[in-house]
N, C-alpha and C. Protein backbone atom coordinates (compact mmCIF):
# COMPACT_ATOMS: atom_id res chain seq x y z
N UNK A 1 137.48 15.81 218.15
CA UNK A 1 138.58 16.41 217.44
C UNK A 1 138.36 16.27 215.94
N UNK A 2 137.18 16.15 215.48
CA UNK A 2 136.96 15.84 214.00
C UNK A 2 136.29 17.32 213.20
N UNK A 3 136.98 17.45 212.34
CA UNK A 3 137.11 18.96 211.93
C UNK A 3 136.42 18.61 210.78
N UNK A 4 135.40 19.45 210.11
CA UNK A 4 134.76 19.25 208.98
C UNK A 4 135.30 19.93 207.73
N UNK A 5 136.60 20.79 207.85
CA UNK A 5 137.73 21.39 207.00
C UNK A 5 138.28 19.75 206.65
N UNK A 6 138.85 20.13 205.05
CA UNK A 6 139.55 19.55 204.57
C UNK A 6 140.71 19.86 203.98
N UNK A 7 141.75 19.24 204.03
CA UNK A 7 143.34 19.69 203.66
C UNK A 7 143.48 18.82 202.40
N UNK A 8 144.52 19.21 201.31
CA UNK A 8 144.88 18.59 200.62
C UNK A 8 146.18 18.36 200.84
N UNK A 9 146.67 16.99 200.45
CA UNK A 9 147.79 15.97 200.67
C UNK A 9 148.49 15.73 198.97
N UNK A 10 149.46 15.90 198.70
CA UNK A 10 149.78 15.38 197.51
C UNK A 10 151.16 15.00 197.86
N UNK A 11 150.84 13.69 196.83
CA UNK A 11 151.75 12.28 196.61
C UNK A 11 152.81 12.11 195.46
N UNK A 12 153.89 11.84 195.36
CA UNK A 12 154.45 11.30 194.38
C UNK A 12 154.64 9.96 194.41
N UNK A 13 154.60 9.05 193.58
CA UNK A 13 154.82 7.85 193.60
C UNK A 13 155.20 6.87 192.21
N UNK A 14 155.24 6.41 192.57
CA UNK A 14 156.00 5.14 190.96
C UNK A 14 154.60 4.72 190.31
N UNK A 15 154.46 4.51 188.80
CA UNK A 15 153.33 4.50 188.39
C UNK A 15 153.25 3.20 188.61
N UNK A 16 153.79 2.12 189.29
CA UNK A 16 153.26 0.55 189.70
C UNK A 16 152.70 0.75 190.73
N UNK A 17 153.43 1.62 192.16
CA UNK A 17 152.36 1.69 193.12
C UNK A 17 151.08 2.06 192.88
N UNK A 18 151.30 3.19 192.10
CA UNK A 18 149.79 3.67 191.52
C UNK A 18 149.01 2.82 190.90
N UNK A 19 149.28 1.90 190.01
CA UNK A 19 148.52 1.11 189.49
C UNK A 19 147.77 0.13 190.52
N UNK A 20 149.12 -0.69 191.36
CA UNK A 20 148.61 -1.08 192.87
C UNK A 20 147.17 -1.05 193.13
N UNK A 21 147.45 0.28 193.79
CA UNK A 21 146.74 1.60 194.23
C UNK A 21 144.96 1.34 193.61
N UNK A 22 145.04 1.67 192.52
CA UNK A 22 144.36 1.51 191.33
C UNK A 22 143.50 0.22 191.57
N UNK A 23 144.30 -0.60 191.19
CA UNK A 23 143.60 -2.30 191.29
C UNK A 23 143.03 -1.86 192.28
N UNK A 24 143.73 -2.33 193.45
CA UNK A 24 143.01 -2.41 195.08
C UNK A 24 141.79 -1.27 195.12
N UNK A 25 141.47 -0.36 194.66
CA UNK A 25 140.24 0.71 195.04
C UNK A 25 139.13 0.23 193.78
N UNK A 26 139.90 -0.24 193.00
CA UNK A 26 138.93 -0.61 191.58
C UNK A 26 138.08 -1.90 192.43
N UNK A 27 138.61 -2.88 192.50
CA UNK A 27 137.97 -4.02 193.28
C UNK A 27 137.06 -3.61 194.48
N UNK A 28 137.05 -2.73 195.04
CA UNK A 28 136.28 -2.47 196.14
C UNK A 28 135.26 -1.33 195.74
N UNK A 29 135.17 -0.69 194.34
CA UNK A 29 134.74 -0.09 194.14
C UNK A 29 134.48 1.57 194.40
N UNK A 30 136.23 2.11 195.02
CA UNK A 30 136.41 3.06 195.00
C UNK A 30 137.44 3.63 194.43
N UNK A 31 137.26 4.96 194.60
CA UNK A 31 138.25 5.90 193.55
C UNK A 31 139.50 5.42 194.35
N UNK A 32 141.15 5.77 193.99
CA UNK A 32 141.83 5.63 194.32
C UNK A 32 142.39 6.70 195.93
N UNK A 33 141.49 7.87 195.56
CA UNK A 33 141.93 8.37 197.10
C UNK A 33 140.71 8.44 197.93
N UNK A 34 139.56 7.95 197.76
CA UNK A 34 139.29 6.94 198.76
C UNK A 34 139.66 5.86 199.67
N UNK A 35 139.59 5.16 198.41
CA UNK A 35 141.10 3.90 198.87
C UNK A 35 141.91 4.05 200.10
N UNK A 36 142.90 5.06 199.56
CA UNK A 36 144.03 5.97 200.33
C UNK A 36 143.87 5.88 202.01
N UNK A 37 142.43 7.14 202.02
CA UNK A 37 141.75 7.74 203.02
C UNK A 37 140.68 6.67 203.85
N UNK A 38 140.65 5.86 203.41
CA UNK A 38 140.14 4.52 204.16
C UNK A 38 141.27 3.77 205.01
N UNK A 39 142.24 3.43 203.66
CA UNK A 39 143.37 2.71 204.56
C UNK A 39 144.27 3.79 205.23
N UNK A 40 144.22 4.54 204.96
CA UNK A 40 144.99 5.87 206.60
C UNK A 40 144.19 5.75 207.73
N UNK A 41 142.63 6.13 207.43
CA UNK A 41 141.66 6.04 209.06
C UNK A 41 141.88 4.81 209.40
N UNK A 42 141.85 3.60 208.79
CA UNK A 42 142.32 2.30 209.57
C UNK A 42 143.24 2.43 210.32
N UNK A 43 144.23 2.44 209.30
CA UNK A 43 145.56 2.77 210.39
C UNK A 43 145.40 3.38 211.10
N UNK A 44 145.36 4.42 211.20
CA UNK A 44 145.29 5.40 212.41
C UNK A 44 144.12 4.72 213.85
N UNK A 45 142.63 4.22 213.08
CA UNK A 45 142.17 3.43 214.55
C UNK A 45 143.39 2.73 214.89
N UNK A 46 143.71 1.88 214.38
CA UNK A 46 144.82 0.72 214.69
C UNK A 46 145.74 1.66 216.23
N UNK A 47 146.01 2.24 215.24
CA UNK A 47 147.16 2.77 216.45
C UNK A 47 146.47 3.26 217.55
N UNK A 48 145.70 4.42 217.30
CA UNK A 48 144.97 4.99 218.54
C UNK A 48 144.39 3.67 219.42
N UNK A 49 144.13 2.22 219.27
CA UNK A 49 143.25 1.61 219.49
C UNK A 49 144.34 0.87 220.57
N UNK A 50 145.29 0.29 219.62
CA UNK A 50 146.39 -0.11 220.29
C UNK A 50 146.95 0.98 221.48
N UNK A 51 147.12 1.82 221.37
CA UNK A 51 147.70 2.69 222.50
C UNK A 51 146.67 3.17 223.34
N UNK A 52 145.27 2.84 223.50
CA UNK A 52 144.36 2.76 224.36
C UNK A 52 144.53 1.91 225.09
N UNK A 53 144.32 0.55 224.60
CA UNK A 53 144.77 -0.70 225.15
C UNK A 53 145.87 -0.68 225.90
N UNK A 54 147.12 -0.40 225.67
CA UNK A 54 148.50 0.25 226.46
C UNK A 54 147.71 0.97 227.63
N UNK A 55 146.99 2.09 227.17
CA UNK A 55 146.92 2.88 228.66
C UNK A 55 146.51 2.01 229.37
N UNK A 56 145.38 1.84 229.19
CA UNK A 56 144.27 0.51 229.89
C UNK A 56 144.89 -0.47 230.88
N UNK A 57 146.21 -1.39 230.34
CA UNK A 57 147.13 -1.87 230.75
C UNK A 57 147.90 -1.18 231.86
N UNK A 58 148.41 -0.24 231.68
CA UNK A 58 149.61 0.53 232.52
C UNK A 58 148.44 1.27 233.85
N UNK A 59 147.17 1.20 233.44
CA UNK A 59 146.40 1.94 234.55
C UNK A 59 145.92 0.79 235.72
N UNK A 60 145.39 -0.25 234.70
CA UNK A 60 144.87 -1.53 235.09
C UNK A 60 146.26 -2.17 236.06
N UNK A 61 147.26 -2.22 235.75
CA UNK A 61 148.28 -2.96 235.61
C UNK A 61 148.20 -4.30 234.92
N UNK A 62 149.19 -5.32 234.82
CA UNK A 62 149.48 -6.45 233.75
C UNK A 62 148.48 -7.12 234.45
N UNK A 63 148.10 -7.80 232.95
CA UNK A 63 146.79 -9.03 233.40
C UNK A 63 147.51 -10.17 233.41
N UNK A 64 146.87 -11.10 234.61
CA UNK A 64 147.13 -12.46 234.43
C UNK A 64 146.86 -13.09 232.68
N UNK A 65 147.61 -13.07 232.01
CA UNK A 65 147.31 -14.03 230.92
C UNK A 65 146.92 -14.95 230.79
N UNK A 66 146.82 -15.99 231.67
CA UNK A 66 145.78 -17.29 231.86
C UNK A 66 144.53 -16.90 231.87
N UNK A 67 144.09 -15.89 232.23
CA UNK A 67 142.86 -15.34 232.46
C UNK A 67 142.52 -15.04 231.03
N UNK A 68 142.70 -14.30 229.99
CA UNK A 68 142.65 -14.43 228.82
C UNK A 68 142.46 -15.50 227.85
N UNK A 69 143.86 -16.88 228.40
CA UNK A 69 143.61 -17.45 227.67
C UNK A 69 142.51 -18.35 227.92
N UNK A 70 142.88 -19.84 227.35
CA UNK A 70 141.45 -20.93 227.62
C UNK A 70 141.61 -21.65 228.93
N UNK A 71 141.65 -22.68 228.55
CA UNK A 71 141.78 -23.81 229.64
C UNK A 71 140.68 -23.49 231.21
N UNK A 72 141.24 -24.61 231.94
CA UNK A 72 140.18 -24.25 233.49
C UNK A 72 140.61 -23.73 233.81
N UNK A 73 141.70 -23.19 234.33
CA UNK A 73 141.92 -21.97 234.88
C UNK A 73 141.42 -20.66 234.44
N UNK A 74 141.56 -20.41 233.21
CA UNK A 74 141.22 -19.62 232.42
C UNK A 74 139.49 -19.22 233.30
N UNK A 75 138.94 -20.13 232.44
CA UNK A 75 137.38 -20.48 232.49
C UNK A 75 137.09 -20.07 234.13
N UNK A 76 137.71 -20.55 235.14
CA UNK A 76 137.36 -20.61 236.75
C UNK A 76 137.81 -19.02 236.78
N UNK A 77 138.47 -18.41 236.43
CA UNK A 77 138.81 -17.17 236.73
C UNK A 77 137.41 -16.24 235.83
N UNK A 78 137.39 -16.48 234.58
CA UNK A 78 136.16 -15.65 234.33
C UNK A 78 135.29 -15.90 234.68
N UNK A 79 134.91 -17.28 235.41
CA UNK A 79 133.76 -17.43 235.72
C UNK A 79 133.27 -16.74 236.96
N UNK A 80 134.19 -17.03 238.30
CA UNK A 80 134.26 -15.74 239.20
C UNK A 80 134.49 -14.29 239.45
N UNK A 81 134.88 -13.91 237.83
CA UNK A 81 134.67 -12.33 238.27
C UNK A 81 133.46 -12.11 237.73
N UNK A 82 132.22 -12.79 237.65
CA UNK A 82 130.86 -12.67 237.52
C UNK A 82 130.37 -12.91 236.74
N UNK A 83 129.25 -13.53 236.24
CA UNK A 83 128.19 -14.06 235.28
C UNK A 83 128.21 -15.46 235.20
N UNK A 84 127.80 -16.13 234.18
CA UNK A 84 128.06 -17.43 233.70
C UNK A 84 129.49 -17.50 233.18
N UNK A 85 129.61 -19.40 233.60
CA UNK A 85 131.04 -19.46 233.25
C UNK A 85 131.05 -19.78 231.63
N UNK A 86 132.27 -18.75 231.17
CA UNK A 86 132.44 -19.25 229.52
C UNK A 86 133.13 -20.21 228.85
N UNK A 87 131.99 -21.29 227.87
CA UNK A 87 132.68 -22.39 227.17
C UNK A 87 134.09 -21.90 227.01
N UNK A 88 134.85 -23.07 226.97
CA UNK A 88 136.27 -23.35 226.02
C UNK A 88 136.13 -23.90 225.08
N UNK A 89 135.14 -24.23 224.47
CA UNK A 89 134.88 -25.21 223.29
C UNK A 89 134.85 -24.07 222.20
N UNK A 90 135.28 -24.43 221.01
CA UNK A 90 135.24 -23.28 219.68
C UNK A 90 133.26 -23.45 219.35
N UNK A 91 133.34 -22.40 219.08
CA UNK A 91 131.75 -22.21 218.65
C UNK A 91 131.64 -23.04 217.33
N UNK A 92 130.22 -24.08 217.61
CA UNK A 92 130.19 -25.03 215.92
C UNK A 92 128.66 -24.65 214.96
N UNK A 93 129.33 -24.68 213.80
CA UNK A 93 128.41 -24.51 213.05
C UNK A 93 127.68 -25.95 212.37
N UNK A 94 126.23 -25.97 212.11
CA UNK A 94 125.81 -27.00 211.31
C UNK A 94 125.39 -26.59 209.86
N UNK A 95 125.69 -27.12 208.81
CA UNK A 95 125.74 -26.88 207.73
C UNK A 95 125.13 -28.09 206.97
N UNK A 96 124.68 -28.26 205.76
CA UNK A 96 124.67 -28.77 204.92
C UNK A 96 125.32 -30.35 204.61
N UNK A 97 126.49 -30.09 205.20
CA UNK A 97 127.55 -31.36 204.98
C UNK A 97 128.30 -31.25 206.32
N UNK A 98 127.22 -31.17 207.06
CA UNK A 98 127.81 -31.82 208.40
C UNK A 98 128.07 -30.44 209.98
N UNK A 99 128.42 -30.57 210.70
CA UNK A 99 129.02 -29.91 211.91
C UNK A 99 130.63 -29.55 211.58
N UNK A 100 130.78 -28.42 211.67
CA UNK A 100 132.11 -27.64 211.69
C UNK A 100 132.38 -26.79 212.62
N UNK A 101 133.23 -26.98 213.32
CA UNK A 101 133.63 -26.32 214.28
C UNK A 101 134.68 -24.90 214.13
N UNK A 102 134.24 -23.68 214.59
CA UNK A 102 135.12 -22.67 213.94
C UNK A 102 136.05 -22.06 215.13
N UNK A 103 137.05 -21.26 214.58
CA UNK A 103 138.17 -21.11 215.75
C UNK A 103 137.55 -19.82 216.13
N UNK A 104 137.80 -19.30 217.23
CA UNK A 104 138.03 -18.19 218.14
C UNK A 104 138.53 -16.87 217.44
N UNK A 105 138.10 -16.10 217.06
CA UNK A 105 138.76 -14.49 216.58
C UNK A 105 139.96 -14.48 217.34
């Protein structure tokens, strides 16, 4: 559904949002309706992404949530719907000044 036509959109806004606006695309090193058109396609995955997930759900039906989360149960359930069973331990890094342990996305 991706159309190689382009539409134009015009905005009114308060010259602080704009400035906003401004900062935030300056720091990242884009024009301001770049900026814009970056943070709209985000959004928009967001949503489409989220309401995939919904279908997914409503087709799948509701997941056990223990299964998601950690613990042994957790772990004994992914481990039997096939492969190796997965740590519960947070993944650790070694560094310089020691072992650090980092959290879970």
């Amino acid at each position: 559904m991706t159309s190689m036509t382009s539409k134009v959109l015009s905005l009114r806004m308060d010259s602080e949002l704009f400035a906003r606006l401004h900062d935030h695309a300056a720091k990242r090193g884009m024009s301001v309706q770049d900026y814009v058109i970056s943070t709209l396609v985000r959004d928009d995955f967001d949503e489409r992404f989220k309401a995939s997930v919904e279908e997914t759900e409503r087709f799948y039906g509701s997941t056990d949530r223990s299964v998601r989360g950690g613990g042994q149960a957790g772990a004994a359930a992914r481990s039997s719907a096939g492969g190796a069973p997965i740590r519960d331990e947070a993944p650790t890094s070694t560094t310089s000044q020691g072992t650090v342990a980092t959290s879970w996305p």
